[in-house]
N, C-alpha and C. Protein backbone atom coordinates (compact mmCIF):
# COMPACT_ATOMS: atom_id res chain seq x y z
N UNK A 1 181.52 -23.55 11.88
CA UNK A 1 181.46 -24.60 12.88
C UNK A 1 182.83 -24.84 13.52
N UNK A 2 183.73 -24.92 12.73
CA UNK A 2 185.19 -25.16 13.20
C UNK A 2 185.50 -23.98 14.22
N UNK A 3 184.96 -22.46 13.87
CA UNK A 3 185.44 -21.46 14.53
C UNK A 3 184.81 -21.88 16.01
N UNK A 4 183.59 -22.10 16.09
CA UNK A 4 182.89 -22.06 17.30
C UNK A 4 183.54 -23.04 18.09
N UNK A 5 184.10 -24.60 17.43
CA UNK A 5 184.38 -25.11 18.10
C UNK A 5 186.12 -25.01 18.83
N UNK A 6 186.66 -23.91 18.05
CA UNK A 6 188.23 -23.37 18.22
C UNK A 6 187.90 -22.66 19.87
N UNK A 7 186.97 -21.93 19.43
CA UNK A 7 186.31 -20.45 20.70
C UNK A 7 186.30 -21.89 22.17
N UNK A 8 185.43 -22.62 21.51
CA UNK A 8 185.15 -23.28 22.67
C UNK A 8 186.61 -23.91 23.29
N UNK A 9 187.45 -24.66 22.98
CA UNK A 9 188.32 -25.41 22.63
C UNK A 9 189.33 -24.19 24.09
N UNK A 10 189.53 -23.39 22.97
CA UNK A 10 190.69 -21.83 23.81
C UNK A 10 189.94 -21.93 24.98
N UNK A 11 188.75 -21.65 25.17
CA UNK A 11 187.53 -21.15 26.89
C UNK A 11 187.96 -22.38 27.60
N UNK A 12 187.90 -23.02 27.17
CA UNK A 12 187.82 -24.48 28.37
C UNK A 12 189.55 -24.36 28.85
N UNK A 13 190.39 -24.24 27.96
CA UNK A 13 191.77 -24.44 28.36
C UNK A 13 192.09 -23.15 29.04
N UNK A 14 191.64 -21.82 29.09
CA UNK A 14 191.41 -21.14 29.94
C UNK A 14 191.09 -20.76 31.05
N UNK A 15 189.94 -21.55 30.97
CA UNK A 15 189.51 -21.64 32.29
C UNK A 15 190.32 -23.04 32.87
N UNK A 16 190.30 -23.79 32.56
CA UNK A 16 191.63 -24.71 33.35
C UNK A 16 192.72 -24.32 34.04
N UNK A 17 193.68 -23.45 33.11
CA UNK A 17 194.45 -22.75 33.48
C UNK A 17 194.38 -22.03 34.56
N UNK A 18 193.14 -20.87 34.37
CA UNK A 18 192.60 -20.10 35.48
C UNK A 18 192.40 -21.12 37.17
N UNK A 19 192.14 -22.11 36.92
CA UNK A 19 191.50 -23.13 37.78
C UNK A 19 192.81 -23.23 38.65
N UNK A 20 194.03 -23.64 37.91
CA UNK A 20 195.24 -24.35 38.47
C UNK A 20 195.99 -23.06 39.04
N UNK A 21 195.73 -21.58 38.61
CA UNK A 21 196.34 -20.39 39.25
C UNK A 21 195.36 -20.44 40.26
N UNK A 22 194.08 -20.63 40.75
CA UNK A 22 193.42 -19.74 41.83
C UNK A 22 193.68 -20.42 43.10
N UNK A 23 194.17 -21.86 42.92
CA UNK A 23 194.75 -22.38 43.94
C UNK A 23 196.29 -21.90 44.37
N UNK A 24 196.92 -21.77 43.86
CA UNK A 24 198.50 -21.02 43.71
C UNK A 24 197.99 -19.39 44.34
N UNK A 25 196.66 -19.00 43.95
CA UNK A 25 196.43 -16.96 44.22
C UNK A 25 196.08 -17.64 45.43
N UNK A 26 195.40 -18.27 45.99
CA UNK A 26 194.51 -18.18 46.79
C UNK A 26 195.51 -18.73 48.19
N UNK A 27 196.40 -19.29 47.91
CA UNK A 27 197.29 -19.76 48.76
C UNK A 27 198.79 -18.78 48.94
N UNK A 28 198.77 -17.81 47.91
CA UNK A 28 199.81 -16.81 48.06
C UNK A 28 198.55 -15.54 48.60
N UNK A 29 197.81 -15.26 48.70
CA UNK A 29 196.82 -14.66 49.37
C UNK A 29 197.06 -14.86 51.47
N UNK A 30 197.16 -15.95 51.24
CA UNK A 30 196.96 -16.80 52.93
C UNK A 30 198.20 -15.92 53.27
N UNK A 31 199.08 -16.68 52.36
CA UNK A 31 200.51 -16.34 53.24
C UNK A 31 201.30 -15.15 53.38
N UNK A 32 200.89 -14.21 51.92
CA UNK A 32 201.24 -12.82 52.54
C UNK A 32 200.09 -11.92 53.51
N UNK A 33 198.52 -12.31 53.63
CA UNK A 33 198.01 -11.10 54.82
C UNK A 33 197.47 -11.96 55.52
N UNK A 34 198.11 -13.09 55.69
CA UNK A 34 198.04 -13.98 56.83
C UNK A 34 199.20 -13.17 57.99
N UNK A 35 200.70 -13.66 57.21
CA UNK A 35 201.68 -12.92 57.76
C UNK A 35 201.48 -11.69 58.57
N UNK A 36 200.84 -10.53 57.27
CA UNK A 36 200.93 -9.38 57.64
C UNK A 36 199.62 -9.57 59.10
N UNK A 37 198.71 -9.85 58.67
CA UNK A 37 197.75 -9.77 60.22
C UNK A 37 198.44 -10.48 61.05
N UNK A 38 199.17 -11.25 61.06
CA UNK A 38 199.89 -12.11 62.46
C UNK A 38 200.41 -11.08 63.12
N UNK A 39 201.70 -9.92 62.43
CA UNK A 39 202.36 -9.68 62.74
C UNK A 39 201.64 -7.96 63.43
N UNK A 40 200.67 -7.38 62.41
CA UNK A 40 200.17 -6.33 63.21
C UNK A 40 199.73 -6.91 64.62
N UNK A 41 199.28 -8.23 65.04
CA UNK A 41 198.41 -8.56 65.79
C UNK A 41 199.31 -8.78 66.87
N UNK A 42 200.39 -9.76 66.38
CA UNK A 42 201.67 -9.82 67.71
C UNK A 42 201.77 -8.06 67.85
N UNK A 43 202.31 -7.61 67.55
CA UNK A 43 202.79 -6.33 67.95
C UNK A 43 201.75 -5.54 68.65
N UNK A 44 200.56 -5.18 68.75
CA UNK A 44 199.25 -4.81 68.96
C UNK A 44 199.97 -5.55 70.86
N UNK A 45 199.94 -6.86 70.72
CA UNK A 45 199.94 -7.81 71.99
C UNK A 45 201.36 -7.20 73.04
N UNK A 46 202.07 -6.98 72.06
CA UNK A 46 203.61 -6.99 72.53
C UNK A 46 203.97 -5.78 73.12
N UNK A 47 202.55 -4.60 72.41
CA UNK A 47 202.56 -2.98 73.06
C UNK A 47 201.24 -2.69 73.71
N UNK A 48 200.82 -3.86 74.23
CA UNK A 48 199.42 -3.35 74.86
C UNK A 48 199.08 -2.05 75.78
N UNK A 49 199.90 -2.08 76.07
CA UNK A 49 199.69 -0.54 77.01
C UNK A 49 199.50 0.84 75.64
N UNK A 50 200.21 0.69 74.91
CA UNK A 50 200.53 1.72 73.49
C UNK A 50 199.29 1.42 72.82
N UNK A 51 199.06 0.05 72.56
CA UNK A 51 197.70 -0.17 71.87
C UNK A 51 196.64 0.36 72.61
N UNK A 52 196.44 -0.16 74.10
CA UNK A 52 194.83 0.48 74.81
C UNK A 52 195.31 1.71 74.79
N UNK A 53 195.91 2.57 74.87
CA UNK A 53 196.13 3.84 74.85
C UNK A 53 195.86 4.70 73.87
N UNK A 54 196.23 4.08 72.60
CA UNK A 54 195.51 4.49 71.33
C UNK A 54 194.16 4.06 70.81
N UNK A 55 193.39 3.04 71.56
CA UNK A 55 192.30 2.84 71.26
C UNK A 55 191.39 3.59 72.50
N UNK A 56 191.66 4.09 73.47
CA UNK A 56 191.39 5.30 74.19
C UNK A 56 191.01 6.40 73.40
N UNK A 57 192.37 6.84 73.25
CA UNK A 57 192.25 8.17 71.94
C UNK A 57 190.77 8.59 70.95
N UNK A 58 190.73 7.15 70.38
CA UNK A 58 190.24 6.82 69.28
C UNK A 58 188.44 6.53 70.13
N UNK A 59 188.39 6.66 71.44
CA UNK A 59 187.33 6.43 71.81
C UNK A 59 186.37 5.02 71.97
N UNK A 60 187.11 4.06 71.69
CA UNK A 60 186.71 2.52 71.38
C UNK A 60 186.49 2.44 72.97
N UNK A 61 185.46 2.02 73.25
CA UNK A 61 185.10 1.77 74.40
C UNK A 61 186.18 0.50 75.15
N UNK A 62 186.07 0.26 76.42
CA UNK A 62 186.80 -0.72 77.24
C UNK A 62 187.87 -1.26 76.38
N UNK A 63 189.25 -0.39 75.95
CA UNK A 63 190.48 -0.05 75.35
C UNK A 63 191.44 -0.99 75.70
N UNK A 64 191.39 -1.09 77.35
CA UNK A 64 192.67 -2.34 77.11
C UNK A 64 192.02 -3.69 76.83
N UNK A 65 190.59 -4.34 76.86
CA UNK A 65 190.10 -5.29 77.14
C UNK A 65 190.02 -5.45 75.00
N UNK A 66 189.41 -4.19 74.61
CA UNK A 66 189.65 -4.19 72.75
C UNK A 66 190.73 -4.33 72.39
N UNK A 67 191.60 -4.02 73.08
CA UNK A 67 192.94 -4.41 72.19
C UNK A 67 193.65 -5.53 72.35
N UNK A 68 193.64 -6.41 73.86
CA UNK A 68 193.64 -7.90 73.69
C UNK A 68 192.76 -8.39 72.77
N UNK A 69 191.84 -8.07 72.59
CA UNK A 69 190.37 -8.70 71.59
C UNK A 69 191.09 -8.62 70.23
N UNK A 70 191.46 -7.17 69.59
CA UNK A 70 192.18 -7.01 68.39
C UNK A 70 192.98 -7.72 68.02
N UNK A 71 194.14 -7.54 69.32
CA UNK A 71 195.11 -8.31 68.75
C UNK A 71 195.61 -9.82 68.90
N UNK A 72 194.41 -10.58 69.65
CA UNK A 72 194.46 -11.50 69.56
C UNK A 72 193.38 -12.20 68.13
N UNK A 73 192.74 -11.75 67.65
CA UNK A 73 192.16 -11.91 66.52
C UNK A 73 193.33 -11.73 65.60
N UNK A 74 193.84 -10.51 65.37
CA UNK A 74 194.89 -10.57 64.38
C UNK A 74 195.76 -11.54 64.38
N UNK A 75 196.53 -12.08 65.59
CA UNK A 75 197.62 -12.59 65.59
C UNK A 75 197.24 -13.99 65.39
N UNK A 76 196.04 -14.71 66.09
CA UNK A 76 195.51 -16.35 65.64
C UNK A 76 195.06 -16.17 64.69
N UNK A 77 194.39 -15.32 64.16
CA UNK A 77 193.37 -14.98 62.71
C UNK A 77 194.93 -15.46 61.34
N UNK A 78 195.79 -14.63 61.74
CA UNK A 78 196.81 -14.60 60.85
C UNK A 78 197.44 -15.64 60.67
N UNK A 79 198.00 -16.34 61.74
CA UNK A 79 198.49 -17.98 61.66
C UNK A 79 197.35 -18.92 60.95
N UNK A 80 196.29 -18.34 61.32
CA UNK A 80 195.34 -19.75 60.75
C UNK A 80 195.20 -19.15 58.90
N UNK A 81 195.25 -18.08 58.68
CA UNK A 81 195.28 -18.03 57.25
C UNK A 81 196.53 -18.48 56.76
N UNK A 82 197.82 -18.45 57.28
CA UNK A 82 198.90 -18.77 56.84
C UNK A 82 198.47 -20.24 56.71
N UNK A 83 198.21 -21.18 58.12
CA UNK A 83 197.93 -22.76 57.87
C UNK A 83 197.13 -23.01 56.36
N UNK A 84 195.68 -22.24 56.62
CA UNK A 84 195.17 -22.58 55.59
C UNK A 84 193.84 -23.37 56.52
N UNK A 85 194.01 -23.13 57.91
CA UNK A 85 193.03 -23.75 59.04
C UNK A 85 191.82 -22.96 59.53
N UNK A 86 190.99 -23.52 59.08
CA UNK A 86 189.64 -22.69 59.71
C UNK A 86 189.74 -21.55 58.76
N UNK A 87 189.91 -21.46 57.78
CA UNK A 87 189.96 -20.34 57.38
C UNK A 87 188.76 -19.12 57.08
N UNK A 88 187.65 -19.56 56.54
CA UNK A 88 186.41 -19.20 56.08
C UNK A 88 186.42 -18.36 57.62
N UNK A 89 186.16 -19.53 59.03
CA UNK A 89 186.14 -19.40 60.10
C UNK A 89 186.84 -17.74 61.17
N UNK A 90 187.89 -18.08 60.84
CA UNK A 90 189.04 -17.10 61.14
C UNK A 90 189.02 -15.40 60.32
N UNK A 91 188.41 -15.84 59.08
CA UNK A 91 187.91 -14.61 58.10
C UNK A 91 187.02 -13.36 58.39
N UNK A 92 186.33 -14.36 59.13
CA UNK A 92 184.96 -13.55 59.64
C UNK A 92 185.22 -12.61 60.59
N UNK A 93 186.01 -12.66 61.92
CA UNK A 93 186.60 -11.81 62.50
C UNK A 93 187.41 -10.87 62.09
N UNK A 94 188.33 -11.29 61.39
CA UNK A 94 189.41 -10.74 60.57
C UNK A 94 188.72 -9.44 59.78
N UNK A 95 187.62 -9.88 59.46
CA UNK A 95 186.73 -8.97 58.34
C UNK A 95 185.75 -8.03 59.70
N UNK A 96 185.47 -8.41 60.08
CA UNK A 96 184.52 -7.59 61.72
C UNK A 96 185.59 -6.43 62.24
N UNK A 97 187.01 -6.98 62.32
CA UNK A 97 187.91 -6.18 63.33
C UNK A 97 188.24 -4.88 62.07
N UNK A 98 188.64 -5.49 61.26
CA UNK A 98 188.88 -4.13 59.95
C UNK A 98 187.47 -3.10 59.99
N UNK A 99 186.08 -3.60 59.70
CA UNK A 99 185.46 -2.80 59.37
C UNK A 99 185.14 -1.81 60.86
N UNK A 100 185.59 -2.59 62.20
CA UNK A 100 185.71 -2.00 63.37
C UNK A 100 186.88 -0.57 62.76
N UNK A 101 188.33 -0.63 62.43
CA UNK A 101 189.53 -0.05 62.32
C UNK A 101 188.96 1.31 61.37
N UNK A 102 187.89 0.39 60.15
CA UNK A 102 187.46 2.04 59.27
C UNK A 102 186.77 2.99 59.97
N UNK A 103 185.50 2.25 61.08
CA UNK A 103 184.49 3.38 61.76
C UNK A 103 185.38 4.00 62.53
N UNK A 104 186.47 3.87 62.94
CA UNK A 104 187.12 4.35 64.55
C UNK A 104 188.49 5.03 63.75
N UNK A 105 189.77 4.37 63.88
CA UNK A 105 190.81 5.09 63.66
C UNK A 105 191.21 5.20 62.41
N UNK A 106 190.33 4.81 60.85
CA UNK A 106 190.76 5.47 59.97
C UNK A 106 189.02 6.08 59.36
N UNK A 107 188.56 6.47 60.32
CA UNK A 107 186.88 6.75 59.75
C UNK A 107 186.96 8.62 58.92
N UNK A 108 188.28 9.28 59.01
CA UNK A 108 188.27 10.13 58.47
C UNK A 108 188.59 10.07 56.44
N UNK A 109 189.26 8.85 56.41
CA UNK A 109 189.16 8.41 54.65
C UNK A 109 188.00 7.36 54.64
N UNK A 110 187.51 6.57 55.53
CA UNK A 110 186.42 5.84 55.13
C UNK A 110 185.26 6.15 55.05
N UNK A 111 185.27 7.40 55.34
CA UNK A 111 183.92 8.28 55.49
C UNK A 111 183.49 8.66 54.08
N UNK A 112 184.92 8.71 53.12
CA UNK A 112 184.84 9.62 51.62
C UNK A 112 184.34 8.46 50.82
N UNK A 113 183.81 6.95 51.21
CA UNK A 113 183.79 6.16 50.30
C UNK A 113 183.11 6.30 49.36
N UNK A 114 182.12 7.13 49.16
CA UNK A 114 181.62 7.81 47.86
C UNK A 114 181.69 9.32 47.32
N UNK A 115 182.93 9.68 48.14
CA UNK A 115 183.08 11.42 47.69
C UNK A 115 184.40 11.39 47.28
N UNK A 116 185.40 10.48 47.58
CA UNK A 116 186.82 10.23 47.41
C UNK A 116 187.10 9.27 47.49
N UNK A 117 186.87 8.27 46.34
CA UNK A 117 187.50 6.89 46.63
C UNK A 117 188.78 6.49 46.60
N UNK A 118 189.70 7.61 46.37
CA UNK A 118 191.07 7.30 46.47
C UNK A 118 191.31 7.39 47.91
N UNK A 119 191.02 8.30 48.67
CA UNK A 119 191.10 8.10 50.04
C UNK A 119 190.51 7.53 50.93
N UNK A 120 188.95 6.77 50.26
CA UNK A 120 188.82 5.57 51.04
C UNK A 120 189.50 4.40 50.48
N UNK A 121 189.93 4.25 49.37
CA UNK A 121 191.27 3.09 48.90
C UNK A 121 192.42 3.22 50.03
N UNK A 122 192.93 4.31 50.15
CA UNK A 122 193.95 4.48 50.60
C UNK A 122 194.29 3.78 52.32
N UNK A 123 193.01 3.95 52.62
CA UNK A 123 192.84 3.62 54.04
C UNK A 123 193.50 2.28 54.34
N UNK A 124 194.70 1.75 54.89
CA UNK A 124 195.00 0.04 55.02
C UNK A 124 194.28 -0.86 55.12
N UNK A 125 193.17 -0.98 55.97
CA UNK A 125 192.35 -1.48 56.53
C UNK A 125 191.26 -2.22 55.07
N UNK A 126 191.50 -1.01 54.44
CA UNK A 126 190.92 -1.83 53.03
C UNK A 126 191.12 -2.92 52.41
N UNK A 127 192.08 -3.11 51.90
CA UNK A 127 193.01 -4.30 51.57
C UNK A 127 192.94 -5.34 52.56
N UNK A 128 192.79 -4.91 53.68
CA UNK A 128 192.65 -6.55 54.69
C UNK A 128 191.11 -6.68 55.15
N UNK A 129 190.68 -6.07 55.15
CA UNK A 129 189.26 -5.86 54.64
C UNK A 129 188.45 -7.22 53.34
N UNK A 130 189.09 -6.50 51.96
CA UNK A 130 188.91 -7.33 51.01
C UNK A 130 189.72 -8.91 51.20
N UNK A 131 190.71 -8.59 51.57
CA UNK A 131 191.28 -10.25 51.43
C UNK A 131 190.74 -10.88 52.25
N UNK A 132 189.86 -10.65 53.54
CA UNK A 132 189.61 -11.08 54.61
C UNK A 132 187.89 -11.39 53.53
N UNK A 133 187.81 -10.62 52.99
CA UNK A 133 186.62 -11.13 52.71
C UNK A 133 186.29 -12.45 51.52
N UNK A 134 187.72 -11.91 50.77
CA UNK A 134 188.25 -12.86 49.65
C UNK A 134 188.31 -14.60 50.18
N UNK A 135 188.56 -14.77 51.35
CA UNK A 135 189.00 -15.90 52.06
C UNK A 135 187.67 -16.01 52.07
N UNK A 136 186.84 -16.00 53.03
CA UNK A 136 185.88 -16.22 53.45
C UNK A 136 184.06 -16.31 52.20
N UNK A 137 184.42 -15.74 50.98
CA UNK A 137 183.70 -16.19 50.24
C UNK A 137 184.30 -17.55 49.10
N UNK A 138 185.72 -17.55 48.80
CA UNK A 138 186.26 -18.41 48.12
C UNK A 138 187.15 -19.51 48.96
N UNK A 139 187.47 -19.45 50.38
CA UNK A 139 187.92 -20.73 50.99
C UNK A 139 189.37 -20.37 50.61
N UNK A 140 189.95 -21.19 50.93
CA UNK A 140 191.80 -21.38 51.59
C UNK A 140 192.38 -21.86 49.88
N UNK A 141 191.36 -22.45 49.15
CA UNK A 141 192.00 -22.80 47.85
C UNK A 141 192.54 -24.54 48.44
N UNK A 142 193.14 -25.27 47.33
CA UNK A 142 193.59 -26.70 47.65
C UNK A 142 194.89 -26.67 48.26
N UNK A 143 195.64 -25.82 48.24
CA UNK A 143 196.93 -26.25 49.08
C UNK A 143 196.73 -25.16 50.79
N UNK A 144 195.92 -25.89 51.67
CA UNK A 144 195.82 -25.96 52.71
C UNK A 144 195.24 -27.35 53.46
N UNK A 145 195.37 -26.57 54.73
CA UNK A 145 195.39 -27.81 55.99
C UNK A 145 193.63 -28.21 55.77
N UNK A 146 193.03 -27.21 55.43
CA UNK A 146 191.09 -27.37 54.96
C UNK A 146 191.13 -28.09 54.10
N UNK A 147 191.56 -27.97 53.02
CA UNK A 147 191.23 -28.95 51.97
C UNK A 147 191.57 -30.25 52.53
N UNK A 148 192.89 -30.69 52.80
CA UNK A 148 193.11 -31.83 53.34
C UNK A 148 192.26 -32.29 54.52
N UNK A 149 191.96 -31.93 55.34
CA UNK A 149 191.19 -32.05 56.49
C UNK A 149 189.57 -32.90 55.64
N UNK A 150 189.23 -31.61 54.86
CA UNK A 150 187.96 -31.89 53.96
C UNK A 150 187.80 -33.32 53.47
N UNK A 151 189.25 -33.61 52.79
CA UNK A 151 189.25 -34.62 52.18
C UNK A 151 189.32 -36.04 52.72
N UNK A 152 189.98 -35.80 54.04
CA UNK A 152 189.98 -36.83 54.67
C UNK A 152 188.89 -37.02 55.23
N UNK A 153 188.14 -36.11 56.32
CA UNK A 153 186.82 -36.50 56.68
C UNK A 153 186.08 -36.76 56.01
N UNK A 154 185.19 -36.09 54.92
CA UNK A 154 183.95 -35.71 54.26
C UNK A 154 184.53 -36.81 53.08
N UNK A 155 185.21 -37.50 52.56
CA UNK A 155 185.81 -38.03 51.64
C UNK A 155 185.56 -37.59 50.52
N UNK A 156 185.80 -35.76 50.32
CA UNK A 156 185.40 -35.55 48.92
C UNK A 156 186.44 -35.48 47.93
C-alpha cells in the first residue's frame, strides 16, 4: 500500500513539473521558429524579384503574386508566434505554406517519406512543419499575449 501510494505521490509531482516546463517549451518554441519564420519571410519580401523567380523555376503557379502570399505569411505568421498572438490562428497558414514548400521545392526528399525517412527528415520545411503544427494543436502555452487576452476576456 505504501508502495502504490509512493508511485502515485512521484506521478503527480511529475507531472507538475512536466506542467510548469511545457509552458517555458512552449514559449521557447514561439520564440525560436517564430524568429526563424519572421526572418525567412522578411527576406522572401526583401528579394521578391529572387523569390518569384524561384518560385517560377519551381513551377508554383502566379510566382510573384505566391511569393508576396509566402512571405507575407512567414513574416506576420512569425511575429505573431513570437507575441504569442493569434497563435493557433497564425499556425494554420504557417502549417499550409510548409506543406505547400514539401510538394514544390523540396518534393524531391518529401517524396521518400516512406522509402527514406532520413531524407524526408532532412527536408527544412519539416521542422516548421511540426512546430507549426505543435502550436496549433497545444496553443502559445501561459506566457503569451493569448493567454492573457483569454484571461481577461473569457475570465478563465
Amino acid at each position: 500500500m505504501i508502495l502504490i501510494h509512493s508511485i502515485k505521490k512521484f506521478y503527480s509531482s511529475l507531472i507538475g513539473l512536466a506542467d510548469l516546463f511545457s509552458n517555458l517549451f512552449l514559449f521557447a518554441i514561439r520564440l525560436y521558429w517564430g524568429y526563424s519564420f519572421q526572418t525567412a519571410g522578411c527576406n522572401k519580401l526583401l528579394n521578391i524579384s529572387e523569390t518569384a523567380s524561384f518560385f517560377a523555376q519551381q513551377k508554383i503557379p502566379f510566382p510573384e503574386f505566391n511569393a508576396y502570399l509566402v512571405g507575407g505569411v512567414e513574416c506576420l505568421g512569425g511575429w505573431l508566434l513570437m507575441l504569442g498572438l493569434a497563435t493557433r490562428l497564425a499556425a494554420l497558414p504557417l502549417a499550409f505554406t510548409m506543406v505547400g514548400a514539401l510538394l514544390t521545392a523540396h518534393y524531391a526528399g518529401s517524396s521518400q517519406i516512406f522509402t527514406d525517412q532520413n531524407a524526408f527528415l532532412s527536408q527544412t520545411p519539416v521542422t516548421y512543419l511540426l512546430t507549426a503544427l505543435t502550436l496549433f494543436c497545444f496553443g502559445p502555452g501561459a506566457i503569451s499575449l493569448d493567454y492573457g487576452i483569454e484571461k481577461l476576456v473569457f475570465k478563465k
